[in-house]
Protein backbone atom coordinates (compact mmCIF):
# COMPACT_ATOMS: atom_id res chain seq x y z
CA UNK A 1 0.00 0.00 0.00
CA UNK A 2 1.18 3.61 -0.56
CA UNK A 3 0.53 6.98 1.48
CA UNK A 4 -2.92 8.65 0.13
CA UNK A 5 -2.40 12.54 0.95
CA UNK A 6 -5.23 14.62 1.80
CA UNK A 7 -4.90 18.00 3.19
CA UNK A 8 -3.50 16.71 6.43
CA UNK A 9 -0.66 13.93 4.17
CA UNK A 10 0.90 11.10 6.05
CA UNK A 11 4.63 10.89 6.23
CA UNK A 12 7.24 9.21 8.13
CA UNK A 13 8.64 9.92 11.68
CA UNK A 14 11.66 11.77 12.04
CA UNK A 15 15.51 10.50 12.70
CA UNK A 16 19.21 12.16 12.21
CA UNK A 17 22.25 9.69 11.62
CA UNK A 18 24.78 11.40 13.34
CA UNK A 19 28.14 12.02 11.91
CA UNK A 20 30.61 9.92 13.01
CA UNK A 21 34.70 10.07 13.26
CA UNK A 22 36.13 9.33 9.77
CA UNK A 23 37.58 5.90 10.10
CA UNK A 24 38.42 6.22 6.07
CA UNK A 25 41.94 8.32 4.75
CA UNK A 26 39.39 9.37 1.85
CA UNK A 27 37.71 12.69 1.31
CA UNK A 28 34.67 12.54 3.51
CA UNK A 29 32.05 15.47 3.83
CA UNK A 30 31.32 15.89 7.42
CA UNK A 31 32.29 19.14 8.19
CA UNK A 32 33.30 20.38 4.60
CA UNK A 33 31.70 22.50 1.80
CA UNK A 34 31.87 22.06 -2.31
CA UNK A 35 33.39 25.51 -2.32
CA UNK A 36 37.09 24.39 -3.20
CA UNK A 37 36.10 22.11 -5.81
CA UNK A 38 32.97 23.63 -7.09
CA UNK A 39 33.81 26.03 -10.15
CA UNK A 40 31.53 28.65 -11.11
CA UNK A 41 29.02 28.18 -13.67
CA UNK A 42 30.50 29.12 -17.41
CA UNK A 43 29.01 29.81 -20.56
CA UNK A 44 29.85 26.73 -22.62
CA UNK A 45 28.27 25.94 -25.94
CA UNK A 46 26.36 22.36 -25.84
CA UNK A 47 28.53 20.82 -28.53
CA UNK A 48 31.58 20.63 -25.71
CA UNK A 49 29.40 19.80 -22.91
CA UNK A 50 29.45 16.27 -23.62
CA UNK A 51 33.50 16.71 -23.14
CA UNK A 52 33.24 18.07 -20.15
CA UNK A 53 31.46 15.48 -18.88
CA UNK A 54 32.90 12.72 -19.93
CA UNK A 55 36.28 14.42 -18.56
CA UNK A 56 34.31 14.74 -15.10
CA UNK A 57 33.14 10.82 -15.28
CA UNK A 58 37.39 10.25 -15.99
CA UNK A 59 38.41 11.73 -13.03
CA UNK A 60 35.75 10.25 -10.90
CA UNK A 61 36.23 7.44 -11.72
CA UNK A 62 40.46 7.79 -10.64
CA UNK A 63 38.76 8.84 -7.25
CA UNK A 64 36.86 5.78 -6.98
CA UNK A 65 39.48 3.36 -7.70
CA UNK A 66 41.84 4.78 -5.05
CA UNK A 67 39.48 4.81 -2.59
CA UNK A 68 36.86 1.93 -2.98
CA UNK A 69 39.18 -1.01 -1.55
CA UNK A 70 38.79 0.91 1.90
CA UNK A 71 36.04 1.14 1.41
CA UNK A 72 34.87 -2.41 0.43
CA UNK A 73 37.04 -3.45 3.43
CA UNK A 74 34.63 -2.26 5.76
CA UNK A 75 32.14 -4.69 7.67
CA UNK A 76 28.58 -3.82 6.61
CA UNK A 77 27.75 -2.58 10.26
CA UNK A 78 31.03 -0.37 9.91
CA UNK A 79 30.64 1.21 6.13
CA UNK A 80 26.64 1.49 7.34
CA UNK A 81 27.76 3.50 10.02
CA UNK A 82 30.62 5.78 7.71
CA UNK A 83 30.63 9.33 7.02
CA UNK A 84 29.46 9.92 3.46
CA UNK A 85 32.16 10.23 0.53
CA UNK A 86 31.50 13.03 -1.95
CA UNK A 87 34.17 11.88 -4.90
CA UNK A 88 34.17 15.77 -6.47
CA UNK A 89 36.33 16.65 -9.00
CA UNK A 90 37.87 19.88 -7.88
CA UNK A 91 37.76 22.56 -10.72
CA UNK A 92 34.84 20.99 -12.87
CA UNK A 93 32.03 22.01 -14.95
CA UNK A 94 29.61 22.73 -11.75
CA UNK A 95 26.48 24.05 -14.03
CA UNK A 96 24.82 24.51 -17.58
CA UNK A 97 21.83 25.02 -18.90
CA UNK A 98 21.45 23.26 -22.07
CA UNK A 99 18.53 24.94 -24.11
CA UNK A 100 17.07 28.20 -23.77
CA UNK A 101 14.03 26.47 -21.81
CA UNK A 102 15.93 24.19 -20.43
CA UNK A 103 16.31 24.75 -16.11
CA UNK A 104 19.74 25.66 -15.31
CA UNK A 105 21.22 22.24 -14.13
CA UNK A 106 23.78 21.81 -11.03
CA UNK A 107 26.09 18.72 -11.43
CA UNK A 108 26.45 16.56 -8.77
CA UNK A 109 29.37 14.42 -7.69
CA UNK A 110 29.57 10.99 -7.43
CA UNK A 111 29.39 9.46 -4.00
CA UNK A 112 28.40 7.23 -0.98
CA UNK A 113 25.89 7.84 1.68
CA UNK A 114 23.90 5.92 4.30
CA UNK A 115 20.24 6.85 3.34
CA UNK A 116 17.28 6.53 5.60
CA UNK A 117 17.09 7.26 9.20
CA UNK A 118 18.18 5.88 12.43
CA UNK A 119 16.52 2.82 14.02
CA UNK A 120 15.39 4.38 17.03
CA UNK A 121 13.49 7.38 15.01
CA UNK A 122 12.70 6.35 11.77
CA UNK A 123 9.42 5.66 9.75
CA UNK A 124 9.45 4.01 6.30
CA UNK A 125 13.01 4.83 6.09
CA UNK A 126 15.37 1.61 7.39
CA UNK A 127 18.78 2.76 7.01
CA UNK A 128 20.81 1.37 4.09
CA UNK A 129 24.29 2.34 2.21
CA UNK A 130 23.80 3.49 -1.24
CA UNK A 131 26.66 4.22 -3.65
CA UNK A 132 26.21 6.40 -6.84
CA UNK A 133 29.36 5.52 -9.09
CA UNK A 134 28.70 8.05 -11.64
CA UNK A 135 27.81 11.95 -11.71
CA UNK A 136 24.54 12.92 -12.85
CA UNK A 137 22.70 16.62 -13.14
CA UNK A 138 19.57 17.86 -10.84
CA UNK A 139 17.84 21.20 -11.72
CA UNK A 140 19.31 23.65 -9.32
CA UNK A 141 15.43 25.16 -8.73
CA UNK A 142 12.09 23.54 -8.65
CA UNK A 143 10.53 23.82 -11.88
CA UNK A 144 9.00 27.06 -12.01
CA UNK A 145 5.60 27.91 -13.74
CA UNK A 146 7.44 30.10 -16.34
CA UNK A 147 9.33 26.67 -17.64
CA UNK A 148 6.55 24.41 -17.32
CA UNK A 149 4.81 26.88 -19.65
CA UNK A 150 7.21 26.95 -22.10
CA UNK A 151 6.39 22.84 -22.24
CA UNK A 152 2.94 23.87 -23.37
CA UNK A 153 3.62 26.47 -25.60
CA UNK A 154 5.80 24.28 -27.69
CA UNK A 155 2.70 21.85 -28.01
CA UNK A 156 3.93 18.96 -25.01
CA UNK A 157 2.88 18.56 -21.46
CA UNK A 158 -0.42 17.88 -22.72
CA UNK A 159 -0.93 21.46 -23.19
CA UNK A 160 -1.94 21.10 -19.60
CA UNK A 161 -1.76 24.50 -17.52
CA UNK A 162 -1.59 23.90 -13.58
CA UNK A 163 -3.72 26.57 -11.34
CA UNK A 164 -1.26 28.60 -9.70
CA UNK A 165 -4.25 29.08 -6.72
CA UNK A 166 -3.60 33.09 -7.36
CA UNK A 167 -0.15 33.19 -6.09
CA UNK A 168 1.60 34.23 -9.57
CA UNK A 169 3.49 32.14 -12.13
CA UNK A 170 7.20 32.77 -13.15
CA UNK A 171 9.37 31.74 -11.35
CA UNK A 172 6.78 30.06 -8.42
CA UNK A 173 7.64 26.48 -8.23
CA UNK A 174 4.62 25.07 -10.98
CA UNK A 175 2.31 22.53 -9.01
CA UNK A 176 -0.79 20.91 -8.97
CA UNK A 177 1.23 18.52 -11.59
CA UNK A 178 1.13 14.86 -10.77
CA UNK A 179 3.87 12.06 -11.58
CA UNK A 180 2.18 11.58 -14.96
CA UNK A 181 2.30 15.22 -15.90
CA UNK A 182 6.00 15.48 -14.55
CA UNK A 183 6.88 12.12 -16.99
CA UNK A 184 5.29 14.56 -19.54
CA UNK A 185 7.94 17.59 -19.02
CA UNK A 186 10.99 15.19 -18.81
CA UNK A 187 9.97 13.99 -22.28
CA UNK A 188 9.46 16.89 -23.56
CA UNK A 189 13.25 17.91 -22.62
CA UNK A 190 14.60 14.67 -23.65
CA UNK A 191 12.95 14.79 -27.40
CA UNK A 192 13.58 18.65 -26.79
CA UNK A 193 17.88 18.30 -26.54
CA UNK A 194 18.44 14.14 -27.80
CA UNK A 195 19.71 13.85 -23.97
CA UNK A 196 18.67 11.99 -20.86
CA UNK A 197 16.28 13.87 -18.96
CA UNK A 198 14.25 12.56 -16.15
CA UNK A 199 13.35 12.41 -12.60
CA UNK A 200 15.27 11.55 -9.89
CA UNK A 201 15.66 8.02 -8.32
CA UNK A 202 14.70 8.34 -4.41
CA UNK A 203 18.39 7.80 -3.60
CA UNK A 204 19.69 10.19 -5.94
CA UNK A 205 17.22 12.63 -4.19
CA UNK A 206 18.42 12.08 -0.56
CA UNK A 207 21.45 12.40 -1.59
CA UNK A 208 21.57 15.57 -3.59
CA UNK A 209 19.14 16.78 -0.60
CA UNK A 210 21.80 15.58 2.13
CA UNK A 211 24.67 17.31 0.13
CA UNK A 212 27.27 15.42 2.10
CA UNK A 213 25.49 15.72 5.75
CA UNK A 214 24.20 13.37 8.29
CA UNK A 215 21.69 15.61 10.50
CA UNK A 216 18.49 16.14 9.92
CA UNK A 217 18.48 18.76 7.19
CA UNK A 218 20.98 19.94 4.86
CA UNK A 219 21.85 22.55 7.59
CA UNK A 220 21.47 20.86 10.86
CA UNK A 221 19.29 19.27 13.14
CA UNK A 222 17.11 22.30 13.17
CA UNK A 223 15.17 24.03 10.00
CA UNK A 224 14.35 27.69 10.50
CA UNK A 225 11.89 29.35 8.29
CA UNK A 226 14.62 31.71 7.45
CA UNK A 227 15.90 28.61 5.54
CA UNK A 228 12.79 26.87 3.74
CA UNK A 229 9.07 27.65 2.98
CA UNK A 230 7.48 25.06 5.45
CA UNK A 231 4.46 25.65 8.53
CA UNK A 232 6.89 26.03 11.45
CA UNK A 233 4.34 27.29 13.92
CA UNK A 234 2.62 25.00 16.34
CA UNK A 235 -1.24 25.73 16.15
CA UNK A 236 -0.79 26.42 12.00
CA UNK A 237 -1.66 30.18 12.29
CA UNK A 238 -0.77 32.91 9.43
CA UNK A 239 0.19 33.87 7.23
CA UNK A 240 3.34 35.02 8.98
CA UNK A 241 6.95 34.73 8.43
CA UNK A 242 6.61 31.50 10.20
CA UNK A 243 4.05 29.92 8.21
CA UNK A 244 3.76 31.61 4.46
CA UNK A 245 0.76 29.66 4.02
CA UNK A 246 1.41 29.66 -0.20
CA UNK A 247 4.86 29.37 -2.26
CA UNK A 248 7.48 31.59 -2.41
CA UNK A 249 9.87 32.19 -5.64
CA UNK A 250 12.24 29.26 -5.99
CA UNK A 251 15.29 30.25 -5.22
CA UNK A 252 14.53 32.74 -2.53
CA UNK A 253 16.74 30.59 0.07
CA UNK A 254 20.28 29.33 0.61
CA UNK A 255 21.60 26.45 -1.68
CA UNK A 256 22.50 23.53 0.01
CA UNK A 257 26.18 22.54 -0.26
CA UNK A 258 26.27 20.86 -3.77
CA UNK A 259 24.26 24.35 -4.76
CA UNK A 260 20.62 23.16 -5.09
CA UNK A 261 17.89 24.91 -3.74
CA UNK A 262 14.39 24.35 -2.12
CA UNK A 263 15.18 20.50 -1.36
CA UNK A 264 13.12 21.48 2.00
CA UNK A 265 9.82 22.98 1.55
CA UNK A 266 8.08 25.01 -0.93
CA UNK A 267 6.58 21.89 -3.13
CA UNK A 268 7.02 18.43 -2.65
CA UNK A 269 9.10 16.79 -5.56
CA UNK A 270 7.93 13.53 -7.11
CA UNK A 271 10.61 11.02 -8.09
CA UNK A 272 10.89 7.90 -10.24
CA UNK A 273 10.50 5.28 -7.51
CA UNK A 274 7.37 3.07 -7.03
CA UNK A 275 5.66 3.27 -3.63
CA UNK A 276 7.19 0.83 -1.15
CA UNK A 277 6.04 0.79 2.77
CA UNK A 278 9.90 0.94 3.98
CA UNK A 279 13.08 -0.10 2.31
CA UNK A 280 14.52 -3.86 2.40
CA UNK A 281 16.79 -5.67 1.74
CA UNK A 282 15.15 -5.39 -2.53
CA UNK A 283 16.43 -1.73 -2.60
CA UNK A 284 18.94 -0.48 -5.03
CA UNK A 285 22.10 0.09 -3.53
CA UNK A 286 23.33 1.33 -6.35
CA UNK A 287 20.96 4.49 -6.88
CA UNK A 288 18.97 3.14 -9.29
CA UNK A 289 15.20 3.59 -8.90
CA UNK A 290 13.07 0.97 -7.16
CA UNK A 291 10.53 -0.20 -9.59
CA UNK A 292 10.36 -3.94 -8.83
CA UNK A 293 8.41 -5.38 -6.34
CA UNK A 294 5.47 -2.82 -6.15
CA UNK A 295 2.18 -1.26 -7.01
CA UNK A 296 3.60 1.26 -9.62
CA UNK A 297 0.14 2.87 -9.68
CA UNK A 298 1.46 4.42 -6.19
CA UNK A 299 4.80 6.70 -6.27
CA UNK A 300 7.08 8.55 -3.90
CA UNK A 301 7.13 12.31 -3.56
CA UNK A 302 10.10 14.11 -1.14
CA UNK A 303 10.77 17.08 0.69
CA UNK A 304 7.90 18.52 1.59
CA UNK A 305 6.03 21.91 0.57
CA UNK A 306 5.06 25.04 2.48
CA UNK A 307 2.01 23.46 4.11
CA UNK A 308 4.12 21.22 5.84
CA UNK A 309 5.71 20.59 9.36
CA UNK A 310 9.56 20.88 9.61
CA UNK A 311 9.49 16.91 10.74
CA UNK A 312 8.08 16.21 6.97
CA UNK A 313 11.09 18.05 5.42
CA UNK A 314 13.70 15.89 6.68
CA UNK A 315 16.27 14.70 4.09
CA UNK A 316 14.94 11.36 5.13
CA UNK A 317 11.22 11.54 4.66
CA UNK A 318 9.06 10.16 2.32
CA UNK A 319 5.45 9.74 1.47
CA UNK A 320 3.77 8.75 -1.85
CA UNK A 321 0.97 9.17 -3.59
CA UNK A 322 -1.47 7.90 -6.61
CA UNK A 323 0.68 9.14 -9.90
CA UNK A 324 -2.26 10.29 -10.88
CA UNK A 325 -2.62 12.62 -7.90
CA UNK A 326 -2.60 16.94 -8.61
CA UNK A 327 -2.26 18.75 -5.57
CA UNK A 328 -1.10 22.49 -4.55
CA UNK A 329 1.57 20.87 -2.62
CA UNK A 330 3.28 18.89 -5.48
CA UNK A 331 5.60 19.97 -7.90
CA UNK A 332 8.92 18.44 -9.77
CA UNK A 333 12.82 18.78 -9.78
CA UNK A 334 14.39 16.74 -12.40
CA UNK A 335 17.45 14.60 -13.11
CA UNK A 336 19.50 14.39 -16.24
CA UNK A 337 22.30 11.31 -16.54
CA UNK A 338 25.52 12.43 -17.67
């Protein structure tokens, strides 16, 4: 079974996994940023993107091979309870935007993280190591309304057009879309620029939310609303700086340390992944989205939205929904493979 929202949604309990010592002689990301071996974003023309990445895949790959015998060394209690690795590749290509309505993309580094939450707090989210070998691309906003338009003005998305409830369009994150209509945009983009558009895998969403941390949230145990559009009163009341009661402009807080914004709040973001009550020992490990095994007629949506509680926009929650579902809490954030 999968998570029907309503108004009031159902989502998982809350649970940090602490940072621990680094027992590893690799980079890990406990304490560090991406600003060393992030490099500004660069006007590059498309035909020499594809260089850039492979060269990005080369040197991540070096990384990998020096430091995955440590690595696979481990016990699977010990490497469970590791620090993340973030293999970056210092001085790369760390954004594009690949079409004139394409979203400005944010590469993200390779890596290795212990998604889900800890035993003693967690919901539907049983700890379990994932490693992502290769790079990929996340959109470093949700999609606004101003590119979902441009989707149905070129004739795609189903020429559907979302109700923005009266809170403006541009560059509010679009919602009211449901998995279906977010499949929709992705293929648009991917007949759009020949290249591999999509939505994110669960893990590949934890981890670009996590961004190298442990806690909570991508900036500690705590979420202020001076950090993320989310209900962070008690009783609900507003609208008030505490509780915006609507969206907000994407982009309108701090990035997170691989430079993404609004993984906490705003609008929940749907991902590939089929509904599935807690992980097991079926999930990927690899990053790869879990489609096996389920009711595909149910999906997962992360991060919460604005009409949320601060507990629902954990790095680790999760709820789902019918992919059919369209409400003013849902949006998208997409993937592209490198």
């Amino acid at each position: 079974m999968y998570f029907v929202r309503t108004e009031t949604m159902l989502r998982a309990r809350f649970g940090p996994h602490r940072c621990t010592r680094a027992l590893l002689t690799m980079t890990l990301f406990c304490s560090m940023t991406l600003a060393a071996a992030r490099a500004p974003a660069v006007d590059i023309p498309p035909s020499q993107l594809e260089a850039q990445f492979a060269l990005i895949k080369a040197r991540t790959a070096e990384r990998i091979a020096a430091d995955r015998e440590h690595l696979d060394a481990l016990s699977p209690a010990a490497r469970l309870a590791a620090p993340p690795v973030v293999w970056a590749v210092e001085g790369a290509l760390s954004e594009f935007k690949e079409c004139a309505e394409c979203p400005p993309m944010v590469v993200v580094p390779a890596g290795e993280f212990t998604m889900g939450s800890s035993v003693a707090e967690q919901g539907a989210e049983k700890q379990h190591r994932v490693t992502l070998v290769a790079p990929f691309a996340v959109s470093k906003m949700e999609i606004t309304f101003e590119e979902w338009d441009a989707c149905v003005a070129d004739g795609a998305c189903g020429g559907y057009r979302p109700d923005d409830q009266g809170w403006g369009r541009g560059a509010h994150p679009v919602m009211n879309v449901s998995w279906q209509n977010a499949q929709a945009y992705v293929d648009w983009l991917r007949h759009k620029t020949g290249k591999l558009y999509r939505l994110l895998s669960e893990a590949e969403w934890e981890y670009a939310a996590r961004a190298g941390t442990t806690t909570r949230y991508a900036f500690g145990e705590t979420l202020f609303p001076e950090q993320a559009n989310f209900d962070a009163t008690n009783d609900g009341s507003g609208p008030s700086d505490e509780n915006r009661q609507r969206t907000v402009p994407v982009g309108s807080f701090s990035a997170n340390r691989f430079g993404l914004h609004d993984m906490h709040g705003n609008v929940s973001e749907w991902v590939e992944d089929c509904w599935h009550d807690n992980y097991d020992e079926r999930a990927p490990n690899d990053g790869a989205p879990w489609l096996a095994d389920a009711n595909c007629n149910g999906r997962v949506v992360r991060g919460g939205s604005w009409e949320d509680s601060a507990v629902e926009l954990r790095s680790a929650a999760r709820t789902g929904g019918d992919k059919q579902d369209q409400f003013y809490t849902d949006g998208l954030r997409i993937g592209r493979s490198l």
